[in-house]
Protein backbone atom coordinates (compact mmCIF):
# COMPACT_ATOMS: atom_id res chain seq x y z
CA UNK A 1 -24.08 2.32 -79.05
CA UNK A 2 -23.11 4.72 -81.84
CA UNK A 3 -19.86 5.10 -83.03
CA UNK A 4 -17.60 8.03 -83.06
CA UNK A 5 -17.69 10.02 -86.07
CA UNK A 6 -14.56 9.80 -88.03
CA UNK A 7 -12.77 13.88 -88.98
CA UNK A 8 -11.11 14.81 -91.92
CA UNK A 9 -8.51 17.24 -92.41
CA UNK A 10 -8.12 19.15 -95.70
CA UNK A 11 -5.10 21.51 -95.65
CA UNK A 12 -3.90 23.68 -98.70
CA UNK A 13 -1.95 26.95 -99.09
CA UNK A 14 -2.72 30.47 -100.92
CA UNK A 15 0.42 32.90 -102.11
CA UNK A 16 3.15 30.62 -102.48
CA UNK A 17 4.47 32.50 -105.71
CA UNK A 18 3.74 36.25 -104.99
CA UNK A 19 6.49 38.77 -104.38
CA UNK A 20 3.32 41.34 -102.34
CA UNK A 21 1.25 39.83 -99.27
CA UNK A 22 1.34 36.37 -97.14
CA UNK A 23 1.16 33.27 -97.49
CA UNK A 24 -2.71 31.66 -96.46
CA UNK A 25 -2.58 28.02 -94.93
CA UNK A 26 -5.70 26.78 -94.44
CA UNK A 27 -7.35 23.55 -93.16
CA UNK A 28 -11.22 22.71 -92.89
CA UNK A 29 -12.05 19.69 -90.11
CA UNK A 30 -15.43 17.68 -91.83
CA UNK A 31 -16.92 15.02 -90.22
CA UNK A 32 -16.94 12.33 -92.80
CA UNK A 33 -20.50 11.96 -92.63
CA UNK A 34 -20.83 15.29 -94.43
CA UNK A 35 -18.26 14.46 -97.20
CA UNK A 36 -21.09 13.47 -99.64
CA UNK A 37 -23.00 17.14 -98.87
CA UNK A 38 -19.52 18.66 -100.05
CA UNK A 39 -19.14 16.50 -102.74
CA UNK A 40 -22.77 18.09 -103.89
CA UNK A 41 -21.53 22.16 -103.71
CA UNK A 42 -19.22 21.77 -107.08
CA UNK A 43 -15.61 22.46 -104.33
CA UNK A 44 -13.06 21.67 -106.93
CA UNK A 45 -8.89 23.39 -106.79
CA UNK A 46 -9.88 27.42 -106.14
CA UNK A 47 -7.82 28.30 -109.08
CA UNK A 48 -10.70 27.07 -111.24
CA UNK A 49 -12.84 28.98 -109.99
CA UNK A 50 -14.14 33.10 -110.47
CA UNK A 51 -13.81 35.20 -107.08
CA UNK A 52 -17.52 35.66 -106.81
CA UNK A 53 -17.56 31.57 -106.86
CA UNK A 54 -14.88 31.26 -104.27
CA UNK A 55 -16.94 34.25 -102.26
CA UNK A 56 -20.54 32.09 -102.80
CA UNK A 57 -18.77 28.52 -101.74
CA UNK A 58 -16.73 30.23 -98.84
CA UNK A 59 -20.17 30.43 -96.37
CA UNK A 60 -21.49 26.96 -97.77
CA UNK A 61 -17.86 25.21 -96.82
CA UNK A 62 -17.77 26.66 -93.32
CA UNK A 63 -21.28 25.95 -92.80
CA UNK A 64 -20.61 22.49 -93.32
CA UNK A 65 -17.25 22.59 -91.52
CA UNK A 66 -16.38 21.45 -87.91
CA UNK A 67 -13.86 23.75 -87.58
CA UNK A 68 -11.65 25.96 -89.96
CA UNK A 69 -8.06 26.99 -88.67
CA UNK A 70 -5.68 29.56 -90.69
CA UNK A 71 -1.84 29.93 -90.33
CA UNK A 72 -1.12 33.18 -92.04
CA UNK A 73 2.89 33.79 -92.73
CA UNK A 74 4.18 37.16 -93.34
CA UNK A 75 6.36 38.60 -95.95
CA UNK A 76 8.61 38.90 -92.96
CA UNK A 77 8.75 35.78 -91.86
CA UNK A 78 9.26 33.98 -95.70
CA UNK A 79 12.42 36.35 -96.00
CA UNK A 80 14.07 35.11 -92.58
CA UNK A 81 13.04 32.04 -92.54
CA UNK A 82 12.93 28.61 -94.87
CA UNK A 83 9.55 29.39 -96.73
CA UNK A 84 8.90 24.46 -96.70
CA UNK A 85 9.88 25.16 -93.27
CA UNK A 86 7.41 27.59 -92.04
CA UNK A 87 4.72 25.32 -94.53
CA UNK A 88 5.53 22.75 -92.39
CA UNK A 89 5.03 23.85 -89.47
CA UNK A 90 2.40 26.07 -90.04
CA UNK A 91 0.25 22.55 -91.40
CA UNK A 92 1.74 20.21 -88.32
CA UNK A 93 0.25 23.14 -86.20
CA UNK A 94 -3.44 23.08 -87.70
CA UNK A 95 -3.05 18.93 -87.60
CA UNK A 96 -2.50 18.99 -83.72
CA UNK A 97 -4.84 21.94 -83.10
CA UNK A 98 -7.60 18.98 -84.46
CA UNK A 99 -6.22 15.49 -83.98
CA UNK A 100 -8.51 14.34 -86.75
CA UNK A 101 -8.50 11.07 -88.24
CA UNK A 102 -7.18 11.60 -91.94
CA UNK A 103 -5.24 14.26 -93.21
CA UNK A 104 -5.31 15.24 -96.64
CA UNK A 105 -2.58 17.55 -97.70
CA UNK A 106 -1.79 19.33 -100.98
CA UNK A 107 1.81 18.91 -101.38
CA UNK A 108 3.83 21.58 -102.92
CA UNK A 109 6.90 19.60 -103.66
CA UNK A 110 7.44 16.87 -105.96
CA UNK A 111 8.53 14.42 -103.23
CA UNK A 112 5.22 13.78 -101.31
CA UNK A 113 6.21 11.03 -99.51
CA UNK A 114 9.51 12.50 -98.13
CA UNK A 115 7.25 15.90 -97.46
CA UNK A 116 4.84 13.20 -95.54
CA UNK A 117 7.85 12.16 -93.42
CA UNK A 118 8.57 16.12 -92.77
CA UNK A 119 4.89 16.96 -91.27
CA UNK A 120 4.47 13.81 -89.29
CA UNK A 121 8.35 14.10 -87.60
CA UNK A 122 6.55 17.53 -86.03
CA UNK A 123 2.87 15.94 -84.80
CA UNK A 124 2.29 15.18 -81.04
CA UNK A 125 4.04 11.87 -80.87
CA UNK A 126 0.84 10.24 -79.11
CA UNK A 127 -1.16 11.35 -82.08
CA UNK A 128 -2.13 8.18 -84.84
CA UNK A 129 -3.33 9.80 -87.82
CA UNK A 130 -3.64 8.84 -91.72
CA UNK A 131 -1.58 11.07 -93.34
CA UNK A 132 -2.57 11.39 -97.76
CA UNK A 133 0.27 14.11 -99.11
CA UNK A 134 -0.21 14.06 -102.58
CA UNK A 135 0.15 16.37 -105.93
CA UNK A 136 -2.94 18.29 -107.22
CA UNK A 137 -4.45 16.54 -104.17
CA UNK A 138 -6.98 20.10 -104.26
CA UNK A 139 -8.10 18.90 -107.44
CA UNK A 140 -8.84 15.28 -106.31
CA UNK A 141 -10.23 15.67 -102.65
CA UNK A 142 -13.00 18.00 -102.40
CA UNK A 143 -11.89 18.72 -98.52
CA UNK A 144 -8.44 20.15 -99.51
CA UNK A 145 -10.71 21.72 -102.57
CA UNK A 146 -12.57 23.20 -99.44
CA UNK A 147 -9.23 24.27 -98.00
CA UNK A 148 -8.16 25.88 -100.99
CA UNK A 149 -11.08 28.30 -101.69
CA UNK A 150 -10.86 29.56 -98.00
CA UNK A 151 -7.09 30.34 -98.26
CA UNK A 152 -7.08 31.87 -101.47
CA UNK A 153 -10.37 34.05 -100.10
CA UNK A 154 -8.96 34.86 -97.11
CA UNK A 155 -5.49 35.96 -99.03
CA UNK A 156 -7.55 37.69 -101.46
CA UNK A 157 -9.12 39.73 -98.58
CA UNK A 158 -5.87 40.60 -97.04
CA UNK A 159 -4.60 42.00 -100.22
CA UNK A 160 -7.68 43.97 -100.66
CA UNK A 161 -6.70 45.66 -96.99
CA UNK A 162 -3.47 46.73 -97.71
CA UNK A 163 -4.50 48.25 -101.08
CA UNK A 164 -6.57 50.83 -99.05
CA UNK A 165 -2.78 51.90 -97.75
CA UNK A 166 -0.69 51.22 -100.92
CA UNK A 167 -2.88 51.86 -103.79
CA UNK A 168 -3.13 48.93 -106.57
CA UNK A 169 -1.54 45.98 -106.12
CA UNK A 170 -2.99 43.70 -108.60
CA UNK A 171 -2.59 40.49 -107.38
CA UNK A 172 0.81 40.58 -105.86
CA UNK A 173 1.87 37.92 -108.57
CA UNK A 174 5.45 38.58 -110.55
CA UNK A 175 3.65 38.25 -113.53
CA UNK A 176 1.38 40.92 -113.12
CA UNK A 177 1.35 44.07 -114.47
CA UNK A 178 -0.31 45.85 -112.06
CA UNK A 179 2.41 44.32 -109.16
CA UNK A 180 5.66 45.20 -110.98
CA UNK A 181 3.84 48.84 -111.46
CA UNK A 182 3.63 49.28 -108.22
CA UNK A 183 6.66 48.00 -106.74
CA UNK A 184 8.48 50.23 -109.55
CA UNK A 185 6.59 53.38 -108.33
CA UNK A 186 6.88 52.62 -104.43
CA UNK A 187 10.71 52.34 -105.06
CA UNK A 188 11.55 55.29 -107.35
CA UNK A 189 9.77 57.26 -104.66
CA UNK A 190 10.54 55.98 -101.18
CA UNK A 191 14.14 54.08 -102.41
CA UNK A 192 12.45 51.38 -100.71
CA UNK A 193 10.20 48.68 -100.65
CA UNK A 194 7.32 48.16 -97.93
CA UNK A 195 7.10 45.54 -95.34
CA UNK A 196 4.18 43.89 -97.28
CA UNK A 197 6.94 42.89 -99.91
CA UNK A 198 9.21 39.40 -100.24
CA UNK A 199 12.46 41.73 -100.59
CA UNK A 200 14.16 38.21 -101.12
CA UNK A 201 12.27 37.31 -103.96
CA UNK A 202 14.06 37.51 -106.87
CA UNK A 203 11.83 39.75 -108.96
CA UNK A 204 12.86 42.52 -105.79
CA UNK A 205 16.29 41.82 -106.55
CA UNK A 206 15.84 42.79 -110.52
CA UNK A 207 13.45 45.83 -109.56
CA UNK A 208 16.79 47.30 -107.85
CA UNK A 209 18.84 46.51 -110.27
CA UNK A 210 16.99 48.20 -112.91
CA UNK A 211 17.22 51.46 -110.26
CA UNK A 212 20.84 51.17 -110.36
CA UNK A 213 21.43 51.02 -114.16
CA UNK A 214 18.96 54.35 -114.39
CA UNK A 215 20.87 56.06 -111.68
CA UNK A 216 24.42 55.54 -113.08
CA UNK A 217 23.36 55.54 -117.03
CA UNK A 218 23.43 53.47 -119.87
CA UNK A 219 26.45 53.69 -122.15
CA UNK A 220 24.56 52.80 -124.77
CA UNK A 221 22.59 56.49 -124.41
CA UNK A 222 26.32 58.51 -124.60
């Protein structure tokens, strides 16, 4: 009599930083049996790794896959709500949507055990599964490596949608140009930001600011 295959869970998050566009969770169900035909497609942390990359390894990952199950979280939601707290849940939801048999989870704190304490508190209490919540653990599982690539795809895609409304976003990053010139614009002309914006993040918060000063002057220019 054969045995049951054993499932693992990879789970990992895309557009935890950006002030423009969601936040991506994203976890691929293997059976372990295929782990060593993963292990041969080169899935390593999508941050590593060119678009057209992510694009090619995207249809080889869910080929391979069981099952692949996204949690997307709106701009929205991160500015009413805890964004850990929504990660949480949004992982504990793709866990008991599978009932695998390991979990492997990128954590984005630097208290993995405590965050391994967090998702298991919201599981389905009849549920017994091996729970590995660890730092860079995209880089050192290929199945959260998997996970990875498809949430920072399927982000990328999203934020490719709403520039056919808004124009240029870049990549909805502070730090990028491209972001900051378009929040800027949108603003001086609609006194306003869009839905599609974190108008909690900080960087918002400077952006009206800088309005302010321009509206009521600069002693410096008297």
């Amino acid at each position: 009599m054969e045995e049951d295959p054993l499932f693992i869970l990879g789970i990992d998050e895309a557009g935890r930083g950006p002030v423009v566009g969601p936040l991506v969770i994203c976890g691929v169900l293997l059976s372990k049996s295929k782990l060593g035909e993963l292990l041969g497609r080169g899935i390593k942390d999508s941050k590593l790794l060119s678009s057209s990359r992510r694009q090619t390894l995207k249809g080889e990952i869910e080929s391979l896959a069981e099952g692949v199950e996204m949690v997307i979280i709106s701009p929205s939601e991160i500015d009413n709500c805890n964004m850990g707290d929504l990660e949480l849940k949004g992982m504990a939801k793709i866990i008991n949507r599978f009932l695998p048999d390991q979990v492997f989870v990128d954590a984005p704190t630097s208290r993995p055990l405590s965050y391994e304490r967090k998702i298991r508190s919201l599981l389905f209490s009849k549920l017994r599964v091996e729970l590995v919540v660890e730092n860079r653990a995209d880089k050192n599982y290929p199945i959260v490596g998997a996970a990875s690539i498809l949430a920072k795809v399927e982000r990328d895609r999203r934020v490719r949608l709403l520039e056919k409304k808004y124009g240029t976003l870049g990549s909805g990053y502070p730090s990028d140009p491209r972001t900051i010139g378009f929040l800027r614009n949108y603003f001086r002309l609609y006194g306003d930001f869009p839905t599609v914006v974190r108008r909690r993040w900080r960087t918002i918060q400077k952006l009206k600011e800088e309005k302010l000063v321009r509206k009521g002057g600069n002693r410096d220019d008297y």
